[in-house]
C-alpha atoms as a PDB file:
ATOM      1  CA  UNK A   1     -25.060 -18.693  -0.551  1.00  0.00           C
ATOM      2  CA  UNK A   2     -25.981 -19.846   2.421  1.00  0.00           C
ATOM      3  CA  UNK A   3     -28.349 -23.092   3.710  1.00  0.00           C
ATOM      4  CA  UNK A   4     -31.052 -20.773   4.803  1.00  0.00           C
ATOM      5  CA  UNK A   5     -31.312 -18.870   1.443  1.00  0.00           C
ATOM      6  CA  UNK A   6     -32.642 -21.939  -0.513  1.00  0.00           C
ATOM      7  CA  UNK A   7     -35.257 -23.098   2.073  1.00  0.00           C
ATOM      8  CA  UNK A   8     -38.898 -23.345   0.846  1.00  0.00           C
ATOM      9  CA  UNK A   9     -41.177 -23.665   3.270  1.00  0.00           C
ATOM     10  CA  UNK A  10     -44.176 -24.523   1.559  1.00  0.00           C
ATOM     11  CA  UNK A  11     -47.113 -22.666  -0.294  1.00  0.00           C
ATOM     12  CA  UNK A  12     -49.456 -20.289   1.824  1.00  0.00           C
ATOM     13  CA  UNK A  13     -53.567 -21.177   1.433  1.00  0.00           C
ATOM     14  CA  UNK A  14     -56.783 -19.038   1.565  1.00  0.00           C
ATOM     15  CA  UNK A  15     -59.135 -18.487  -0.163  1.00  0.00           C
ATOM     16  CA  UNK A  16     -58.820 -14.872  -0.722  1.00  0.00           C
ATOM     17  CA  UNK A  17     -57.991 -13.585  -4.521  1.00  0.00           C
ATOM     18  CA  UNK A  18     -54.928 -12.125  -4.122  1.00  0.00           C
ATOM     19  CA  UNK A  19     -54.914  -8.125  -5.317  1.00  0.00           C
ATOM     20  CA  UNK A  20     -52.664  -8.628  -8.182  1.00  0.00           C
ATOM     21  CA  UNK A  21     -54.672 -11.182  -9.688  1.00  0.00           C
ATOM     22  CA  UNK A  22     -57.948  -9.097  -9.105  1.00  0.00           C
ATOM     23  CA  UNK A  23     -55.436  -6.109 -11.064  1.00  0.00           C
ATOM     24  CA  UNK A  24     -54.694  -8.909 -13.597  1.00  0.00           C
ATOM     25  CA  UNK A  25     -58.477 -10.042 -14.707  1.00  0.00           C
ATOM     26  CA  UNK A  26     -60.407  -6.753 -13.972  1.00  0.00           C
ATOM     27  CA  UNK A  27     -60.779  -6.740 -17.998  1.00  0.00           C
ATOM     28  CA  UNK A  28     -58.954  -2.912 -17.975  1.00  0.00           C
ATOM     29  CA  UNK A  29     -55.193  -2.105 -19.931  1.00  0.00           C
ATOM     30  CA  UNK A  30     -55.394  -5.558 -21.727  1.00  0.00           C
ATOM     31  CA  UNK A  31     -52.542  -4.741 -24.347  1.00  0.00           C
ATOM     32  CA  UNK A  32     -50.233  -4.243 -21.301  1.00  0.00           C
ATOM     33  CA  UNK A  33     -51.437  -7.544 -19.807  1.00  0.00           C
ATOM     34  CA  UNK A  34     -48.792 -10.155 -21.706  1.00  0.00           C
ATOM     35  CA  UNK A  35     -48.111 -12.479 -19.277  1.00  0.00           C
ATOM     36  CA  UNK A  36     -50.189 -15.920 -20.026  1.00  0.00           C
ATOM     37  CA  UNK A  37     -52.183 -17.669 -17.855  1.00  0.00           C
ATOM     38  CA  UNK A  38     -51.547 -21.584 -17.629  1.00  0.00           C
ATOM     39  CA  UNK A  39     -54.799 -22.982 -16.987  1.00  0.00           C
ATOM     40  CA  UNK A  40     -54.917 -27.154 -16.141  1.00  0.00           C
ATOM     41  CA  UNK A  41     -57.434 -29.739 -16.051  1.00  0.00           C
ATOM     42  CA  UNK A  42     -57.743 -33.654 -15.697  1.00  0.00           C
ATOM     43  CA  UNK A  43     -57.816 -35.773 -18.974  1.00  0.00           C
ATOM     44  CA  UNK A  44     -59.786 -38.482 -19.471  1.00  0.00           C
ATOM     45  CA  UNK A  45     -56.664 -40.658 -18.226  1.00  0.00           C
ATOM     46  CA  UNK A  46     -56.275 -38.594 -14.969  1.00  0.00           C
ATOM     47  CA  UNK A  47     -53.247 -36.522 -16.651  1.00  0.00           C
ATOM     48  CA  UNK A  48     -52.548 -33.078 -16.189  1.00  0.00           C
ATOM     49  CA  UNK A  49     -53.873 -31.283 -19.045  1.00  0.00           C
ATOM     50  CA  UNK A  50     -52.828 -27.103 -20.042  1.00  0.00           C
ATOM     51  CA  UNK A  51     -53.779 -24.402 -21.921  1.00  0.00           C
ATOM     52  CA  UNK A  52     -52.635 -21.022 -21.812  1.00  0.00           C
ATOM     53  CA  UNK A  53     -55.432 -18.152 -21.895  1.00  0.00           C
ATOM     54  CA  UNK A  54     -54.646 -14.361 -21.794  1.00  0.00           C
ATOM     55  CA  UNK A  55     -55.723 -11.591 -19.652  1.00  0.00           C
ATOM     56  CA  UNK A  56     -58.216 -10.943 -22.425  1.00  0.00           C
ATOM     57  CA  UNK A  57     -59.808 -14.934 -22.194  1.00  0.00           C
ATOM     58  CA  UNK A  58     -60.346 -14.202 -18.581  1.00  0.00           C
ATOM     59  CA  UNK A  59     -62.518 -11.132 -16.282  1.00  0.00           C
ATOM     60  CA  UNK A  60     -63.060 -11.566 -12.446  1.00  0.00           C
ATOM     61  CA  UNK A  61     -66.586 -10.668 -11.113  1.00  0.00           C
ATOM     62  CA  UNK A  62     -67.886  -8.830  -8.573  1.00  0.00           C
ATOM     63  CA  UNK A  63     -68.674 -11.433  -6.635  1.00  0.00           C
ATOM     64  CA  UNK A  64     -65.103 -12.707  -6.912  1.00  0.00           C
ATOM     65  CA  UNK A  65     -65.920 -15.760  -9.911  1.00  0.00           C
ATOM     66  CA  UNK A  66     -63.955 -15.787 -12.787  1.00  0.00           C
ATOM     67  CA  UNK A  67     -65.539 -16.229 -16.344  1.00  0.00           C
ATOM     68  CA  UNK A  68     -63.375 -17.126 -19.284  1.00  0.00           C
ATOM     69  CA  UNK A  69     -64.429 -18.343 -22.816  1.00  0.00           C
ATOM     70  CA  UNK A  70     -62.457 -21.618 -24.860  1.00  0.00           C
ATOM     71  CA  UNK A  71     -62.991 -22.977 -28.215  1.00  0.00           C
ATOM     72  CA  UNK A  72     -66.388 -25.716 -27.502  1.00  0.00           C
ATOM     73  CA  UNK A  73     -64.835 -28.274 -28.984  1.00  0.00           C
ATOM     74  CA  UNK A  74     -61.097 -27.950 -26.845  1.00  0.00           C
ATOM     75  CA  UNK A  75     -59.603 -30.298 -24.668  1.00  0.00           C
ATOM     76  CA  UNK A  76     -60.459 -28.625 -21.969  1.00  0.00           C
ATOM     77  CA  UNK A  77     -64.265 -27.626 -22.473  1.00  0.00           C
ATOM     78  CA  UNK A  78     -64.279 -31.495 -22.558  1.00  0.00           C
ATOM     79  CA  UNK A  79     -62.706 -31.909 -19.178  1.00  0.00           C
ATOM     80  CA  UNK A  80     -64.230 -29.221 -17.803  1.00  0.00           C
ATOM     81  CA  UNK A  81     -67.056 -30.393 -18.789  1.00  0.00           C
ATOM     82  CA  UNK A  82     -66.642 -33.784 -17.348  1.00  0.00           C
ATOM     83  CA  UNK A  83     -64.876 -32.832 -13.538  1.00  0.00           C
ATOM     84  CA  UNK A  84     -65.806 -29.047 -13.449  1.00  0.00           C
ATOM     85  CA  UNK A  85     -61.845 -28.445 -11.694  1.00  0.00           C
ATOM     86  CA  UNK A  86     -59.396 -26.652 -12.728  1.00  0.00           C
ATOM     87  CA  UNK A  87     -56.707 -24.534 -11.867  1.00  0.00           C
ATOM     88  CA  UNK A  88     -55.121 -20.923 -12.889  1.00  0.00           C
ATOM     89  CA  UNK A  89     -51.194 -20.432 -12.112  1.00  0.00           C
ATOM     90  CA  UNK A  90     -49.576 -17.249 -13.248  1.00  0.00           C
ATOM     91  CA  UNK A  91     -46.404 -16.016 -11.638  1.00  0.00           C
ATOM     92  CA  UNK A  92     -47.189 -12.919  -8.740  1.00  0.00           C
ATOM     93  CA  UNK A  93     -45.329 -11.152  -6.132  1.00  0.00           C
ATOM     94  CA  UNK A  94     -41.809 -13.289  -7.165  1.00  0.00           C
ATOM     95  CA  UNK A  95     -43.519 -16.850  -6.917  1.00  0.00           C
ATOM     96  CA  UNK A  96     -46.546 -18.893  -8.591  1.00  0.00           C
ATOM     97  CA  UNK A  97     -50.233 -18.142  -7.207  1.00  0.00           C
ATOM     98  CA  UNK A  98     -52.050 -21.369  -7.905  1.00  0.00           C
ATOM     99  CA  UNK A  99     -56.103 -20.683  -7.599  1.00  0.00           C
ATOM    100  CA  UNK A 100     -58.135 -23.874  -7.939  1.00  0.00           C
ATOM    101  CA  UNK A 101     -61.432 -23.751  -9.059  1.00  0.00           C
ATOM    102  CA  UNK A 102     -64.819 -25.258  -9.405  1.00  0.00           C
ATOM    103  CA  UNK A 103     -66.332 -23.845 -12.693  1.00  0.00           C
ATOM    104  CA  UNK A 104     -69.754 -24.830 -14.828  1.00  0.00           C
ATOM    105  CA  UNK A 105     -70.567 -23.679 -18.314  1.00  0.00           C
ATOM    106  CA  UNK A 106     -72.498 -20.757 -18.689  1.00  0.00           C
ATOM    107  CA  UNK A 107     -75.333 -20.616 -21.679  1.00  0.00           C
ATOM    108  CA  UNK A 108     -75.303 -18.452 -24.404  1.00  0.00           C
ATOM    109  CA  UNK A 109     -77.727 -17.376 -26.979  1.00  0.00           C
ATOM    110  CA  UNK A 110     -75.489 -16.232 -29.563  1.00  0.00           C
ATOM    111  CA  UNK A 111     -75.307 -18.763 -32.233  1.00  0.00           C
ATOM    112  CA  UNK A 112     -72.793 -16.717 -34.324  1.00  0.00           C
ATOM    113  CA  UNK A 113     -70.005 -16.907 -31.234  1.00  0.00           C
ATOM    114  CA  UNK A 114     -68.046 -19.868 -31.587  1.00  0.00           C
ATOM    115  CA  UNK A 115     -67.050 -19.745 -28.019  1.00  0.00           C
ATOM    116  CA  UNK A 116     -67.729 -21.978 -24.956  1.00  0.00           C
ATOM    117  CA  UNK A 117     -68.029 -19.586 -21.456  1.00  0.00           C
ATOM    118  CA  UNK A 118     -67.612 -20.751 -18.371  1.00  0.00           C
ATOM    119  CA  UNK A 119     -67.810 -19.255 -14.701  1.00  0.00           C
ATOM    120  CA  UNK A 120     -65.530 -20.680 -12.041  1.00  0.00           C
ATOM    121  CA  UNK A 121     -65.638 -20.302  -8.223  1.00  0.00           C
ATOM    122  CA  UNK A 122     -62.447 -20.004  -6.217  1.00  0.00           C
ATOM    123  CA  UNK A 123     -61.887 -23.027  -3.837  1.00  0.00           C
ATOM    124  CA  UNK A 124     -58.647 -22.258  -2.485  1.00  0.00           C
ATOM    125  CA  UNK A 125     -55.597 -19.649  -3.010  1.00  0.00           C
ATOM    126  CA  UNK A 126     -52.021 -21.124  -3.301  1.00  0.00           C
ATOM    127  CA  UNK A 127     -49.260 -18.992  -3.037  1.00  0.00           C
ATOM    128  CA  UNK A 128     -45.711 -20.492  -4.013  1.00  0.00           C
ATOM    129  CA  UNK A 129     -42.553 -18.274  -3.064  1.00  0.00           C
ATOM    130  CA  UNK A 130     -39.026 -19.211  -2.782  1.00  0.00           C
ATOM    131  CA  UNK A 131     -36.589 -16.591  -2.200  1.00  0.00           C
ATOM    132  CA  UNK A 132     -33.738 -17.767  -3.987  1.00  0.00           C
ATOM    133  CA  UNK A 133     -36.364 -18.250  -6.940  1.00  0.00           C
ATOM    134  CA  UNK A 134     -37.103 -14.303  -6.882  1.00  0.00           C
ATOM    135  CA  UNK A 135     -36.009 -11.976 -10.327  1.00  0.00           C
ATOM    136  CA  UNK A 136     -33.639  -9.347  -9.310  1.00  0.00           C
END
C-alpha cells in the first residue's frame, strides 16, 4: 500500500443529519435495524460513559430532534440529567458519524412505563472516514 492510502484527514462537521441516520431512526423496518447505537455521556468524574440503544430506543422527529427512552434509574439518565450532552456514534457510509447533542427529559404521565424519555437537539454532525478503514 501506498503512503497516501492510510492518510486521514480529519472528520467533516455540520450540522445536518446525515440521510442514513434519518433512514436509521425513522422508527420503520426495526427487525432489520441490528446495528447498535453507542450512545456516551460524562460521569460524575468527567469519564466517558456508554450505553448501547437500538434502532427501536431511538425515533428522529420532524423537526430533526431525536427522542429515545432509558431505564430512570441508569447511568446515564443520571448524567444526562446532570450535563444534558451526549453523543450518538454508529458506523455510516464506511466510517463513524458522531452527532452530539443537547437533550432534556421529556414528562410523562404514564405511571405504569418504567421508562425515562428524553428529546435531544443536534449540535453538530461528525463524520469520521478513513479509506483504508472501509469494508470491502
Amino acid at each position: 500500500m501506498k503512503e497516501a492510502e492510510h492518510s486521514y484527514k480529519g472528520p467533516t462537521t455540520s450540522r445536518e443529519i446525515p440521510k442514513g441516520v434519518t433512514r436509521y431512526l425513522d422508527g420503520a423496518d426495526l427487525l432489520t435495524k441490528t446495528q447498535a447505537l453507542r450512545l456516551s455521556t460524562t460521569d460524575l468524574d468527567g469519564w466517558p460513559h456508554a450505553a448501547l440503544l437500538s434502532a427501536g430506543d431511538m425515533v428522529i422527529m420532524p423537526s430533526g430532534h431525536i427522542r429515545f427512552a432509558l431505564f430512570p434509574k441508569s447511568t446515564v439518565t443520571s448524567n444526562l440529567d446532570r450535563e444534558k450532552r451526549l453523543t450518538i456514534a454508529l458506523s455510516l457510509d464506511g466510517g463513524i458519524c458522531e452527532l452530539r447533542l443537547r437533550s432534556r427529559r421529556l414528562v410523562h404521565s404514564t405511571p405504569d412505563v418504567p421508562l425515562a424519555f428524553f428529546e435531544a437537539e443536534v449540535e453538530t454532525v461528525r463524520q469520521h472516514v478513513a479509506p483504508y478503514a472501509a469494508v470491502t
